[in-house]
PDB file of N, CA and C in Angstrom:
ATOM      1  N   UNK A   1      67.468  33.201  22.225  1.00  0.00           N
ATOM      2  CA  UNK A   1      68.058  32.001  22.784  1.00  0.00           C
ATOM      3  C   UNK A   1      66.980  30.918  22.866  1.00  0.00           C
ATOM      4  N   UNK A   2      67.421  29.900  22.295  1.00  0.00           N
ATOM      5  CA  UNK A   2      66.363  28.664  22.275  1.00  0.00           C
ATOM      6  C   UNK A   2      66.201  27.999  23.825  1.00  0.00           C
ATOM      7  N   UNK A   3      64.707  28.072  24.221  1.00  0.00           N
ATOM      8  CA  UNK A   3      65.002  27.192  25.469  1.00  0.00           C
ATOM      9  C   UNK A   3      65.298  26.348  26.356  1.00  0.00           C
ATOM     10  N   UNK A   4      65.932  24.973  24.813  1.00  0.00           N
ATOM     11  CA  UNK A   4      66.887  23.966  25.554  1.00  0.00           C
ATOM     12  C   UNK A   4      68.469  24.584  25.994  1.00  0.00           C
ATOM     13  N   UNK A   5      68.406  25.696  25.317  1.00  0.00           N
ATOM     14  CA  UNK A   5      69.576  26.338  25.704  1.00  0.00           C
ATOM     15  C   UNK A   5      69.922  27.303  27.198  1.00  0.00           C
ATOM     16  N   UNK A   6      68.716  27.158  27.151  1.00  0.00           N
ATOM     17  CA  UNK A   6      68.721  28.445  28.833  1.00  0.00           C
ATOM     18  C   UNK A   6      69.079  27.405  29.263  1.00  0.00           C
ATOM     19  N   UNK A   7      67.805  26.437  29.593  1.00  0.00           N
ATOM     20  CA  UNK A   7      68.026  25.404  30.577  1.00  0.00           C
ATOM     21  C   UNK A   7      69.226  24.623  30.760  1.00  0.00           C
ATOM     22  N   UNK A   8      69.769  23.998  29.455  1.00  0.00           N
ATOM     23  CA  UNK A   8      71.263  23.995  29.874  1.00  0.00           C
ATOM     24  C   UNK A   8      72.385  24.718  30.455  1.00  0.00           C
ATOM     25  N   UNK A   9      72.481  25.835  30.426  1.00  0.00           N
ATOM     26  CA  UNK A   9      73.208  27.258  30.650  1.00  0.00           C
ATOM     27  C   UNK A   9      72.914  27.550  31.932  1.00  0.00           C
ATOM     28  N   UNK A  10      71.126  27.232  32.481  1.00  0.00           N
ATOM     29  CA  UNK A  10      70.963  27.515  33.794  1.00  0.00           C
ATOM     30  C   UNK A  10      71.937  26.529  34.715  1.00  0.00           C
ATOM     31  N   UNK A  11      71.914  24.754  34.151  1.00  0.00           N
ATOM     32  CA  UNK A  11      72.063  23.655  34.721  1.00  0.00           C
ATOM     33  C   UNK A  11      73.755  23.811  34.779  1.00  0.00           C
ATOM     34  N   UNK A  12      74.295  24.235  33.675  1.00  0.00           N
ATOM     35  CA  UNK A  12      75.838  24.510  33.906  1.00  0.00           C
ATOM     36  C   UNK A  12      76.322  25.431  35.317  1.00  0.00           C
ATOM     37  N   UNK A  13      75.128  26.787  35.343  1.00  0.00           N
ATOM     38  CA  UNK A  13      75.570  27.349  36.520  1.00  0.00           C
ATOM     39  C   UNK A  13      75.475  27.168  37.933  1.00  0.00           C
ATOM     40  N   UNK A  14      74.294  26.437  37.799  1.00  0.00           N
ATOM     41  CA  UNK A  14      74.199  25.804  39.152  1.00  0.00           C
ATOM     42  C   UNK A  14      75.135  24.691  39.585  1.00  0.00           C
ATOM     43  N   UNK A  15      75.613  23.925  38.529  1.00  0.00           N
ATOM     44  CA  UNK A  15      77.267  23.069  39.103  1.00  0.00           C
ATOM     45  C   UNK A  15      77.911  23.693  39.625  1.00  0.00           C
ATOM     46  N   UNK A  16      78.236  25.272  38.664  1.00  0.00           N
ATOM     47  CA  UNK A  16      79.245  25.748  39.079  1.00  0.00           C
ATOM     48  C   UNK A  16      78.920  26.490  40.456  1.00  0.00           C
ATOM     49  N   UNK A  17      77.639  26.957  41.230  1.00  0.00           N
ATOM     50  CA  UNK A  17      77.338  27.471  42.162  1.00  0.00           C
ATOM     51  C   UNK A  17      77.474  26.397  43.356  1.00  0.00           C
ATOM     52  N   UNK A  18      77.661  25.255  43.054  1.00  0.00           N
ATOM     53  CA  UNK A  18      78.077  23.929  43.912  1.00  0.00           C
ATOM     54  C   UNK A  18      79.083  23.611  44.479  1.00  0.00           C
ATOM     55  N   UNK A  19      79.931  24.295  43.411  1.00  0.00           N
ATOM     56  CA  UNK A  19      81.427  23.890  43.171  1.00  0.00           C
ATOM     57  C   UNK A  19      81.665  24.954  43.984  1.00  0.00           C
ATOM     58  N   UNK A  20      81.352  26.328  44.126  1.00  0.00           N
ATOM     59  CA  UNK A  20      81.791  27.422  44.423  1.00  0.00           C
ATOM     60  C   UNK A  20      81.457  27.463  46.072  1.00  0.00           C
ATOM     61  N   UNK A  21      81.187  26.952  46.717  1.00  0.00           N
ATOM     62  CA  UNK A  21      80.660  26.773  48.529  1.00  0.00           C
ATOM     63  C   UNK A  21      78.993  27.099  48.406  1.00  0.00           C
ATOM     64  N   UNK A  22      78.292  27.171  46.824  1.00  0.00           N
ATOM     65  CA  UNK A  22      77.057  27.807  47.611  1.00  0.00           C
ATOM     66  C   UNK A  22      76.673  29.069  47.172  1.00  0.00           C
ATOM     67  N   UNK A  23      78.009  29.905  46.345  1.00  0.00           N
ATOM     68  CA  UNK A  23      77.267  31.043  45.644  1.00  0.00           C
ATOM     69  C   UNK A  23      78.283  31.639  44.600  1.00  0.00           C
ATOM     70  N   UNK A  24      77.189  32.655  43.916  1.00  0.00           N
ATOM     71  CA  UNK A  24      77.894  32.707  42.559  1.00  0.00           C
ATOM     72  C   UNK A  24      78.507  34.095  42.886  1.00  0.00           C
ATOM     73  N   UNK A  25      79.346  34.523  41.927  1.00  0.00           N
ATOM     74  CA  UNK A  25      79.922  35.316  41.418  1.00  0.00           C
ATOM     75  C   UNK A  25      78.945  36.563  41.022  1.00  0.00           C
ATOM     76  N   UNK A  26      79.240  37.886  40.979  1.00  0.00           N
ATOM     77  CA  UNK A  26      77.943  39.236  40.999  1.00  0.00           C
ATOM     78  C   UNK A  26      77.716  38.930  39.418  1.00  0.00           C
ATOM     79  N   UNK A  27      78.873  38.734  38.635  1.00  0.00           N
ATOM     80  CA  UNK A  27      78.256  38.313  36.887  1.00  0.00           C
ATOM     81  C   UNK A  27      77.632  37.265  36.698  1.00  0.00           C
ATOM     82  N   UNK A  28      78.137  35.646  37.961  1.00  0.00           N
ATOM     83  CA  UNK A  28      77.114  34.683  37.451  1.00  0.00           C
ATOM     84  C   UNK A  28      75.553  35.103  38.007  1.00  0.00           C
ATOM     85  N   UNK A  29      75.894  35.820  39.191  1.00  0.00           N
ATOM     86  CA  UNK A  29      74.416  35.849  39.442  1.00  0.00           C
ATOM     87  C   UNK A  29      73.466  36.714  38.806  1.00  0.00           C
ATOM     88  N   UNK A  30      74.325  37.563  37.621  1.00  0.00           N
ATOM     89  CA  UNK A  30      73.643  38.583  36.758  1.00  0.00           C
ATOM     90  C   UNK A  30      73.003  37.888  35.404  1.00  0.00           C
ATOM     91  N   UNK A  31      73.893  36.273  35.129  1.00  0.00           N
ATOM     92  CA  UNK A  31      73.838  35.767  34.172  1.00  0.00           C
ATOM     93  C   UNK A  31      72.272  34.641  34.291  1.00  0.00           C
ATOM     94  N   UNK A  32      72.213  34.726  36.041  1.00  0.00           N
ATOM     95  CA  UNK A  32      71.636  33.527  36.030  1.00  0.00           C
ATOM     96  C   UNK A  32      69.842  34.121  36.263  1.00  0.00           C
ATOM     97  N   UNK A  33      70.462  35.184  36.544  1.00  0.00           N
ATOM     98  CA  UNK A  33      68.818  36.134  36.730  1.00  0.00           C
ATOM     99  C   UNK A  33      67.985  36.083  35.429  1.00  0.00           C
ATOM    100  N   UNK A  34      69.280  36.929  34.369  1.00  0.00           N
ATOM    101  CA  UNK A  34      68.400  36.925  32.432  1.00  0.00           C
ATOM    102  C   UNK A  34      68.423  35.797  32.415  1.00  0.00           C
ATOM    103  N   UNK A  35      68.150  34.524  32.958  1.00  0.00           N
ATOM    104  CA  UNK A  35      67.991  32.893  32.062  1.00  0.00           C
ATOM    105  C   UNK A  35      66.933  32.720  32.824  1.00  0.00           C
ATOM    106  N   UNK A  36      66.632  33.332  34.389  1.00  0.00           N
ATOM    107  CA  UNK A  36      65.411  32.980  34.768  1.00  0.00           C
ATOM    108  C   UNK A  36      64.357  33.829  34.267  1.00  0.00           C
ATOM    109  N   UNK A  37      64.804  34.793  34.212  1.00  0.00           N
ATOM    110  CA  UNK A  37      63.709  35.923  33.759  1.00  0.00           C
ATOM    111  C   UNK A  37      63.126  35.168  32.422  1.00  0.00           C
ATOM    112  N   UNK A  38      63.941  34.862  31.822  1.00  0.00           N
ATOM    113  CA  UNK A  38      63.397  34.178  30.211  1.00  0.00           C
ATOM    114  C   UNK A  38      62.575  32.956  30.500  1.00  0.00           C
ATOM    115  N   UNK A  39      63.197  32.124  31.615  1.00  0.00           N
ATOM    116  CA  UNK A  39      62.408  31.145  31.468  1.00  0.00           C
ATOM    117  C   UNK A  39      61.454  31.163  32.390  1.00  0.00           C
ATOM    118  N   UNK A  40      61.010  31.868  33.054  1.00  0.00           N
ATOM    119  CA  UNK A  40      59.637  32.412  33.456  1.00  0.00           C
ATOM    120  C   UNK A  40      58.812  33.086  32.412  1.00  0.00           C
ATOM    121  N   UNK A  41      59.190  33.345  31.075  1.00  0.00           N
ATOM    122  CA  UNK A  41      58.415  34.164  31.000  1.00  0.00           C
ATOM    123  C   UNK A  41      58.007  33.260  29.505  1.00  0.00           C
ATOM    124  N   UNK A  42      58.977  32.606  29.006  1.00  0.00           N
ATOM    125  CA  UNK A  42      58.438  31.305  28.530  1.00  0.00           C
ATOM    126  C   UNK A  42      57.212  30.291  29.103  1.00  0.00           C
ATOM    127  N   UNK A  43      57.568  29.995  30.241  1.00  0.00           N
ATOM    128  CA  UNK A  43      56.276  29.413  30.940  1.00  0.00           C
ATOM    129  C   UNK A  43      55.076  30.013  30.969  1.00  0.00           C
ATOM    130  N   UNK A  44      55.032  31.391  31.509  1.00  0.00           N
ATOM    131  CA  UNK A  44      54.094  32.146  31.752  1.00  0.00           C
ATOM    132  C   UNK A  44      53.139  32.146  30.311  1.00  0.00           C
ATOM    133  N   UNK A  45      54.270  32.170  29.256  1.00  0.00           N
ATOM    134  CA  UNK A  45      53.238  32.372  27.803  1.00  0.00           C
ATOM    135  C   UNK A  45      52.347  31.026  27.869  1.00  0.00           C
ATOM    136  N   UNK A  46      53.337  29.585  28.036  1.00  0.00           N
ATOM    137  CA  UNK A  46      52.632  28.644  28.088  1.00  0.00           C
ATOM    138  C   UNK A  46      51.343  28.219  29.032  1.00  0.00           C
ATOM    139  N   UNK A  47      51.123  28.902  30.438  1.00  0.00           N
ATOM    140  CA  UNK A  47      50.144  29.374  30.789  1.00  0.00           C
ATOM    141  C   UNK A  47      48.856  29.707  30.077  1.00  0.00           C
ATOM    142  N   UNK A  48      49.357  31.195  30.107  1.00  0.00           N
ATOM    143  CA  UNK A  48      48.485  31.996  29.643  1.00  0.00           C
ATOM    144  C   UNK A  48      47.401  31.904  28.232  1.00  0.00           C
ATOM    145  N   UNK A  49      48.209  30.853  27.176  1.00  0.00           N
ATOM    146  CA  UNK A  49      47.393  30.566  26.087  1.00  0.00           C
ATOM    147  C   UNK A  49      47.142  28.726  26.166  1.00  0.00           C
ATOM    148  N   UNK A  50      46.912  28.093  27.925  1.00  0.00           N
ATOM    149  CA  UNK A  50      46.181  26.869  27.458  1.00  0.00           C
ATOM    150  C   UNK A  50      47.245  25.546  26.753  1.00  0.00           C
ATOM    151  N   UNK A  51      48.271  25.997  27.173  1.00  0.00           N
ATOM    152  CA  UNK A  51      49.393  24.875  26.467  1.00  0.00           C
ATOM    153  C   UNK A  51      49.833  23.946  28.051  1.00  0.00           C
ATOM    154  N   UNK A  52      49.331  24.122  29.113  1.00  0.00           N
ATOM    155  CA  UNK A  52      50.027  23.599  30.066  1.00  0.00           C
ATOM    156  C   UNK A  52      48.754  22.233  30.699  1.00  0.00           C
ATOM    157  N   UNK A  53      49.668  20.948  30.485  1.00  0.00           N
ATOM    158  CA  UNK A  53      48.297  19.928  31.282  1.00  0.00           C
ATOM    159  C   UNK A  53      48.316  20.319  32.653  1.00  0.00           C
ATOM    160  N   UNK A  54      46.541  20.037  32.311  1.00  0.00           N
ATOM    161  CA  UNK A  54      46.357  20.186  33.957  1.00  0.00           C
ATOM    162  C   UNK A  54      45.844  19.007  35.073  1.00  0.00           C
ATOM    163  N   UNK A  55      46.690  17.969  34.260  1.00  0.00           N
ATOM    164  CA  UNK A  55      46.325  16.739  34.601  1.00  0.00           C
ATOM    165  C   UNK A  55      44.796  16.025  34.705  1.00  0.00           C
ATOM    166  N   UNK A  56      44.998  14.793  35.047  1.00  0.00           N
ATOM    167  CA  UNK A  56      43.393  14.067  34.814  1.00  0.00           C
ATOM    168  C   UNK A  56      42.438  14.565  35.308  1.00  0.00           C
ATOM    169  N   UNK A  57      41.609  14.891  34.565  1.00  0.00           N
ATOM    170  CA  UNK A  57      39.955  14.966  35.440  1.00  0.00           C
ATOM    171  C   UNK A  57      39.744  13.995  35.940  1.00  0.00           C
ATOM    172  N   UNK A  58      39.224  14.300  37.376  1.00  0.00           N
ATOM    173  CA  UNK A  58      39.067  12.893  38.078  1.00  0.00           C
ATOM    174  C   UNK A  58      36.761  13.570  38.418  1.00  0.00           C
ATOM    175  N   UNK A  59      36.643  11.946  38.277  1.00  0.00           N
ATOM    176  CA  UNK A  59      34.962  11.777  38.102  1.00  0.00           C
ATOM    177  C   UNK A  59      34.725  11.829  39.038  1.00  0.00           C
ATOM    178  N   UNK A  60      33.328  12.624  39.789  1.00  0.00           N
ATOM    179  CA  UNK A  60      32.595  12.044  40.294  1.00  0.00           C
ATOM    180  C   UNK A  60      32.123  10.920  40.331  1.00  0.00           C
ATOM    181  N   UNK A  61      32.278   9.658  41.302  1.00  0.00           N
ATOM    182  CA  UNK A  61      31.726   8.807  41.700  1.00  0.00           C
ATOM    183  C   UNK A  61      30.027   8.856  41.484  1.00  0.00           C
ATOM    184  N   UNK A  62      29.128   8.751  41.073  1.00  0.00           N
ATOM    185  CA  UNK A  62      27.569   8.667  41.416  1.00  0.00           C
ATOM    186  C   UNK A  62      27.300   7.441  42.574  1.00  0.00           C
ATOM    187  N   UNK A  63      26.791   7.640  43.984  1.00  0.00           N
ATOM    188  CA  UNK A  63      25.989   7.027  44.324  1.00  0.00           C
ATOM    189  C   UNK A  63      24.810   6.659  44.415  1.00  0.00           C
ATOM    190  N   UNK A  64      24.299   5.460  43.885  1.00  0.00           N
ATOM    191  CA  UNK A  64      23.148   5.340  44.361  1.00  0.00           C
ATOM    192  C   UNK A  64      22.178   5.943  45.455  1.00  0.00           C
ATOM    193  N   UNK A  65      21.544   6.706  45.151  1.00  0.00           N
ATOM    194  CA  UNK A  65      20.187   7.147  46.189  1.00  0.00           C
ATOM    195  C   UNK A  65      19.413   5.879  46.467  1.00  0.00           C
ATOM    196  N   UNK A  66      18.749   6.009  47.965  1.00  0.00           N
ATOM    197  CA  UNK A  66      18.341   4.955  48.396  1.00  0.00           C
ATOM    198  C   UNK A  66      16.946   4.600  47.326  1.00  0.00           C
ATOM    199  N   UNK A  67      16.628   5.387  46.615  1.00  0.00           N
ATOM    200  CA  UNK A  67      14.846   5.189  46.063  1.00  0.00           C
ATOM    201  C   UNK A  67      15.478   4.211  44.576  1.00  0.00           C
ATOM    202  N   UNK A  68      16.921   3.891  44.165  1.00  0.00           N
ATOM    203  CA  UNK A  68      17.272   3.466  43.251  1.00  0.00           C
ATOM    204  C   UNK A  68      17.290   1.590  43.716  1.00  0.00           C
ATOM    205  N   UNK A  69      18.075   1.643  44.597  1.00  0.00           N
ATOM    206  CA  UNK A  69      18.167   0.455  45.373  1.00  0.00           C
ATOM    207  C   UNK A  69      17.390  -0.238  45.821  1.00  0.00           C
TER     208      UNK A  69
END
């Protein structure tokens, strides 16, 4: 299953878990477990081999020492 496809499939069930007072059904919630399981474990690869930003390096500032000044 391609992973724009979980994620859609996840996003369909959670409407329907909306719609429903709040909870799913013992098959949706069987359905919605294998889409997380996958897409945890999609991420996790992306993890694990260096594909995930880890946002800006932020610099050290240098201050001047007083013997510069």
């Amino acid at each position: 299953m391609r992973p724009a496809e979980v994620i859609k499939e996840m996003k369909e069930l959670r409407e329907s878990w909306r719609k429903q007072s709040f909870h799913y059904t013992n098959e949706q919630q069987k359905r919605y477990d294998e889409l997380l399981k996958l897409r945890r474990e999609r991420v996790n690869y992306f993890i694990k081999n260096g594909l995930v930003s880890k946002g800006g390096l932020r610099k050290k500032e240098v201050q001047p020492t007083p013997e510069e000044s």
